[in-house]
N, C-alpha and C. Protein backbone atom coordinates (compact mmCIF):
# COMPACT_ATOMS: atom_id res chain seq x y z
N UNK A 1 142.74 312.78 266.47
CA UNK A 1 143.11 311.53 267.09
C UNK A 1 142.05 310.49 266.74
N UNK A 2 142.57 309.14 266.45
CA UNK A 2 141.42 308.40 266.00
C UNK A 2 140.77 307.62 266.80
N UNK A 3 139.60 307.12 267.12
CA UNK A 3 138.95 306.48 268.19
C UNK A 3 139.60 304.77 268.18
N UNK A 4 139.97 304.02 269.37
CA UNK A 4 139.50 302.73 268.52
C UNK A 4 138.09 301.93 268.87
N UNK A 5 138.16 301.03 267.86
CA UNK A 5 136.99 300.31 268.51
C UNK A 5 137.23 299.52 269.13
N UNK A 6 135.49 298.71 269.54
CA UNK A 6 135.48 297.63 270.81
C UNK A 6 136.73 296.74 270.99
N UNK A 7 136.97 296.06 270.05
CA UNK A 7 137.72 295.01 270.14
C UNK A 7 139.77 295.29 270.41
N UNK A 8 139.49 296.18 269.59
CA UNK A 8 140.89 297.13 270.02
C UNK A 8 141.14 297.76 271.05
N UNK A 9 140.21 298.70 271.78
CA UNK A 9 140.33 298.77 272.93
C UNK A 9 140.71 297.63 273.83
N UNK A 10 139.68 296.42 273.89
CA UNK A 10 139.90 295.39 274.57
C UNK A 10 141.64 294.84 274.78
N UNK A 11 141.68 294.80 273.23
CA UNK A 11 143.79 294.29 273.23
C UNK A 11 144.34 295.33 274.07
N UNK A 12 143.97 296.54 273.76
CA UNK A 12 145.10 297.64 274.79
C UNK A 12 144.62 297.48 275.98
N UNK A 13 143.56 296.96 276.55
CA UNK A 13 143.52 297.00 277.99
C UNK A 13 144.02 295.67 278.52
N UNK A 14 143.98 294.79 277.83
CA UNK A 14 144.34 293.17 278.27
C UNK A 14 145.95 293.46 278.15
N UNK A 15 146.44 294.43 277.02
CA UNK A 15 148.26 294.43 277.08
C UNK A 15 149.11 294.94 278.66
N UNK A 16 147.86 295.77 278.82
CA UNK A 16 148.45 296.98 279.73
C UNK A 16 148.30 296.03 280.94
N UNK A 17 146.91 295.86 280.91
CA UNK A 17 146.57 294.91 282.77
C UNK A 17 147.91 293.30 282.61
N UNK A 18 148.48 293.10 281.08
CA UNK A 18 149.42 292.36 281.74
C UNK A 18 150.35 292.97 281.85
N UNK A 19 151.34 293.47 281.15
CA UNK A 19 151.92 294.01 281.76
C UNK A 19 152.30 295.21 282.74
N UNK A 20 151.35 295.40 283.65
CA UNK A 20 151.90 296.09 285.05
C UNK A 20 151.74 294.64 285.84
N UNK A 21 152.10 293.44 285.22
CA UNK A 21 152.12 292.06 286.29
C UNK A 21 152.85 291.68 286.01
N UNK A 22 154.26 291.51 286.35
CA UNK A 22 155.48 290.87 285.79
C UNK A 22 155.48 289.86 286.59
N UNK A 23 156.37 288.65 286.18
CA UNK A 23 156.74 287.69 287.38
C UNK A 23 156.22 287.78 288.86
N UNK A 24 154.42 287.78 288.62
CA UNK A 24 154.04 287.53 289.50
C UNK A 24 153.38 288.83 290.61
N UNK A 25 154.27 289.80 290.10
CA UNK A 25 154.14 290.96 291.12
C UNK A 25 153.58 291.98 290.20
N UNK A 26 153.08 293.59 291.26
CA UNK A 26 152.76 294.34 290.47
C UNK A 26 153.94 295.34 290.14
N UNK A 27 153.19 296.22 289.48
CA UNK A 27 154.38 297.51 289.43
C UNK A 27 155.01 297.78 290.55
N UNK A 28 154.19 298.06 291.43
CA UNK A 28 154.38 298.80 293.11
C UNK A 28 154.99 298.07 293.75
N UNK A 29 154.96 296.62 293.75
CA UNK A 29 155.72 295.53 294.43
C UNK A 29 156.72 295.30 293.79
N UNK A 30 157.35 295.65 292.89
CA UNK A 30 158.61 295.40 291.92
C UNK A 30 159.62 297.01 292.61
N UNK A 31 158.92 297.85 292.53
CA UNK A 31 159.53 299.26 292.65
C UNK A 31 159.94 298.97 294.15
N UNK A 32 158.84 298.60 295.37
CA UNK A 32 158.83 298.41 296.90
C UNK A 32 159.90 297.39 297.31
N UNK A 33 159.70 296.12 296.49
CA UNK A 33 161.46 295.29 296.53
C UNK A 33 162.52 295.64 296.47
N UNK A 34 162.49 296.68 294.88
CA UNK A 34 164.05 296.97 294.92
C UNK A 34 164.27 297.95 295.52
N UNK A 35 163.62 298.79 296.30
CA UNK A 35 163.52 300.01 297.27
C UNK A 35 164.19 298.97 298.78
N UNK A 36 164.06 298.03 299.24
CA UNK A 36 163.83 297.43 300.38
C UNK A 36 165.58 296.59 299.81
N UNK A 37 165.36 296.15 299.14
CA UNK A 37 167.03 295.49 298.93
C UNK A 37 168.17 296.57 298.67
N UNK A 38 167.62 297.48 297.78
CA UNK A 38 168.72 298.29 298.16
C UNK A 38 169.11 299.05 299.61
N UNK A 39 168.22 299.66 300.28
CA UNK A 39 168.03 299.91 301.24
C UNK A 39 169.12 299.31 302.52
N UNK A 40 168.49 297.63 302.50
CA UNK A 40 169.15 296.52 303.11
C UNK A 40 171.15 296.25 302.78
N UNK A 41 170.73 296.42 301.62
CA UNK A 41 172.34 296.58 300.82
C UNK A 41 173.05 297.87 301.06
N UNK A 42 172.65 298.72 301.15
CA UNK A 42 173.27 300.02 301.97
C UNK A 42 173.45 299.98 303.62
N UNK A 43 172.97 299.36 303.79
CA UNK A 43 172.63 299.16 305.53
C UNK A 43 173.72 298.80 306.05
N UNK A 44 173.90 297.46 304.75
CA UNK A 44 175.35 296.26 305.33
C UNK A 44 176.39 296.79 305.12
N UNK A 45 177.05 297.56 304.04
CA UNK A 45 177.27 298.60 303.26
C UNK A 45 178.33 299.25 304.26
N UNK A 46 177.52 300.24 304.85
CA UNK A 46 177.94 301.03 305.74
C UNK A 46 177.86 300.55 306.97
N UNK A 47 177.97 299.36 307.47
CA UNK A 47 178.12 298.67 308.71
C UNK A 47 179.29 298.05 308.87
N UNK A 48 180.20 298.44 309.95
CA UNK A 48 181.56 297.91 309.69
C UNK A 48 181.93 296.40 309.74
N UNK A 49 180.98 295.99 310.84
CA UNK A 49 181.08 294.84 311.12
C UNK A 49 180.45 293.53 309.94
N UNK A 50 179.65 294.09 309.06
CA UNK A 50 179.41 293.01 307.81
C UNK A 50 179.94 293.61 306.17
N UNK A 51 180.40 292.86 305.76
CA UNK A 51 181.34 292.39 304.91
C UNK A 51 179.73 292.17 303.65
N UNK A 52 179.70 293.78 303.51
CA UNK A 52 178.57 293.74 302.47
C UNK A 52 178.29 293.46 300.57
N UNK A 53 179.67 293.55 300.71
CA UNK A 53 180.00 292.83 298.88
C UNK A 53 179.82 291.57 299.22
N UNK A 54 180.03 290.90 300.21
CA UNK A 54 179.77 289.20 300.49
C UNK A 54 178.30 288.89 300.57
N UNK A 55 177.60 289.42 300.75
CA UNK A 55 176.61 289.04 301.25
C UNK A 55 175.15 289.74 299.96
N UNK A 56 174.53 288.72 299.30
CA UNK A 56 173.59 288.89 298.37
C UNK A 56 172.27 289.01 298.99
N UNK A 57 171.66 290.10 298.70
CA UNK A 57 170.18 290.85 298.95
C UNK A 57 169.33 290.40 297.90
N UNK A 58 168.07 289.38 298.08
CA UNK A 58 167.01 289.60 297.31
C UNK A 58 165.61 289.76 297.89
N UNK A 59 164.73 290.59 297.34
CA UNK A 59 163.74 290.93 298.18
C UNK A 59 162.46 290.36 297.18
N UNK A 60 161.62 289.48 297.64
CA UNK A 60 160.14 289.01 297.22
C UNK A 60 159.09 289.52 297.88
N UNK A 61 157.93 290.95 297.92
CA UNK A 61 157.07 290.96 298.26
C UNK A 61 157.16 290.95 299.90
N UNK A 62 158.59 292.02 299.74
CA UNK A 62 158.65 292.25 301.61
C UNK A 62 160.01 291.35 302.28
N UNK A 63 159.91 289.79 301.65
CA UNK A 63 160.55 288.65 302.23
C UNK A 63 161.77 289.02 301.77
N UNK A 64 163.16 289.24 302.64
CA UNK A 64 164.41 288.98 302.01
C UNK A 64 165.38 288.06 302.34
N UNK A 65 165.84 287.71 301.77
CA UNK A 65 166.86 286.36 301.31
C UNK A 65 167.89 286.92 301.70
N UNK A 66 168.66 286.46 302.58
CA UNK A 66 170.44 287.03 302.63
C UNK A 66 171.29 285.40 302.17
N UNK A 67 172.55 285.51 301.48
CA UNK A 67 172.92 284.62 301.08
C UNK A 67 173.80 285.01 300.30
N UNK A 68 175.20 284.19 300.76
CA UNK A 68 176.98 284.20 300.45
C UNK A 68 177.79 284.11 301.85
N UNK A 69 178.77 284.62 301.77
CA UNK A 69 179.40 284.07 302.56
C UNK A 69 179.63 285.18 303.54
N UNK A 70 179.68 284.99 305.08
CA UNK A 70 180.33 285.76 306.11
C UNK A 70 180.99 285.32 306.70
N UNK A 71 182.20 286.15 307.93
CA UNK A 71 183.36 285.25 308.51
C UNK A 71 183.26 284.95 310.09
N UNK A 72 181.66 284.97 310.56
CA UNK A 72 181.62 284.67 311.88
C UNK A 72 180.15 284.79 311.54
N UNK A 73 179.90 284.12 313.04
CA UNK A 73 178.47 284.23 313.48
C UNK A 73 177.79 285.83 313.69
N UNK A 74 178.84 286.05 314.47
CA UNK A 74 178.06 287.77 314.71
C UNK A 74 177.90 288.77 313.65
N UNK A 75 178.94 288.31 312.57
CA UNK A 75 178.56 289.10 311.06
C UNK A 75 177.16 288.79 310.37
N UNK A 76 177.22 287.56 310.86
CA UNK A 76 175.60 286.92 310.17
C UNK A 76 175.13 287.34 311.01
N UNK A 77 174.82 287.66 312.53
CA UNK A 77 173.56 288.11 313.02
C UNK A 77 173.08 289.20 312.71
N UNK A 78 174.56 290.59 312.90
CA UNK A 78 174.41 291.67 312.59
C UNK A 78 173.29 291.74 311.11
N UNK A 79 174.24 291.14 309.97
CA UNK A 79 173.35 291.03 308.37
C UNK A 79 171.84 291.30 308.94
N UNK A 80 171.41 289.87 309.67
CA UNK A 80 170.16 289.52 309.38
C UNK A 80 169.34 290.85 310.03
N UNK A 81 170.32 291.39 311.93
CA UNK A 81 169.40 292.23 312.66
C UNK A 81 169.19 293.43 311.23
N UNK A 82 170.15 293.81 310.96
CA UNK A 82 170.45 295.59 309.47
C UNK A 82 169.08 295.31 308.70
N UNK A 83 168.88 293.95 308.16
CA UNK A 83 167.75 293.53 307.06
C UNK A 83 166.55 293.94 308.16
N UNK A 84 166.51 293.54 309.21
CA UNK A 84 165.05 293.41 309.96
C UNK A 84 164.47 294.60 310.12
N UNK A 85 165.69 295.60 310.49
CA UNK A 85 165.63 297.25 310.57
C UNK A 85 165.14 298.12 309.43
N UNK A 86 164.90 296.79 308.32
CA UNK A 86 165.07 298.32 307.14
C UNK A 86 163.16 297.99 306.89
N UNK A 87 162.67 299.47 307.00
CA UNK A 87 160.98 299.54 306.36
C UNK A 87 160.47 298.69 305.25
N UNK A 88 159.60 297.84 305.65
CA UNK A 88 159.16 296.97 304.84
C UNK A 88 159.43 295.92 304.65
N UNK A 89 160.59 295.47 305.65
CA UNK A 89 160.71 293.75 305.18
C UNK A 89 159.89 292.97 306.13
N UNK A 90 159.10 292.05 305.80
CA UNK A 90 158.34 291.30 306.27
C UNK A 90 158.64 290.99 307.21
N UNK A 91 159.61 289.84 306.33
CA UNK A 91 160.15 288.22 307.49
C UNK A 91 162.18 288.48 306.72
N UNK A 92 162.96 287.83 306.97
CA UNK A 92 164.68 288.00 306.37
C UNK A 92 164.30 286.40 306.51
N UNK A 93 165.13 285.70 305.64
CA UNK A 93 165.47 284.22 305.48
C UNK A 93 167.06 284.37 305.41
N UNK A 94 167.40 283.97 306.06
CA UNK A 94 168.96 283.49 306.32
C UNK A 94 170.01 282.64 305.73
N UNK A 95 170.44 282.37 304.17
CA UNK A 95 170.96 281.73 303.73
C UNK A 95 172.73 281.38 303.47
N UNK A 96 173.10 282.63 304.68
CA UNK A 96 174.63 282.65 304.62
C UNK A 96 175.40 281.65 305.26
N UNK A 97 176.16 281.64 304.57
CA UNK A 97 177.51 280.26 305.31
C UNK A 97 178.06 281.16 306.19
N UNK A 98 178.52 280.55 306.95
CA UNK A 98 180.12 280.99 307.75
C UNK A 98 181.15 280.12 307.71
N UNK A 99 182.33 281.22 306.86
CA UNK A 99 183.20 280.13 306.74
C UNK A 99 184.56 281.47 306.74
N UNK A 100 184.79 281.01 307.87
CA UNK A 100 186.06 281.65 308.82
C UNK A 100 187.08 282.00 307.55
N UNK A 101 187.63 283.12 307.97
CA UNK A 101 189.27 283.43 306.69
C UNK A 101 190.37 282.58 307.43
């Protein structure tokens, strides 16, 4: 196996330390998001009362975003209480309409 030198080493460590930093986050926080949105998206999923193909999950560093459409208020509360329940979400931000069938 061949050694490299100083300066080569340096590129493989500057490649690597960027990328485990994608858009901001690390590895662990990329894996812990989509662990937490899916999670959240299964939640709604299997909850009778929200209408979980309607309703879009994104998770930032804990924070999740709900946002699309539901057909009452109590579907949106339910959404937001399912998100609050699931390990690891911070804070839920609330971006759904209600707009009655």
């Amino acid at each position: 196996m061949r050694k490299l030198s100083g300066w080569k080493l340096s590129v493989v460590a500057a490649v690597l330390a960027i990328s485990t930093v994608a858009c901001g986050k690390t590895v662990g926080e990329a894996i812990d998001d989509t662990t937490i949105t899916t999670r959240v998206k299964t939640a709604m999923l299997n909850d009778p009362t929200v209408g979980g193909l309607r309703v879009d999950v994104d998770t930032f560093k804990g924070v999740v975003t709900l946002s699309g459409r539901v057909k009452s208020q109590t579907e949106r509360n339910q959404a937001v209480a399912l998100a609050r329940g699931v390990d690891g979400v911070t804070e839920v931000k609330d971006a759904m309409q209600v707009i009655p069938e």
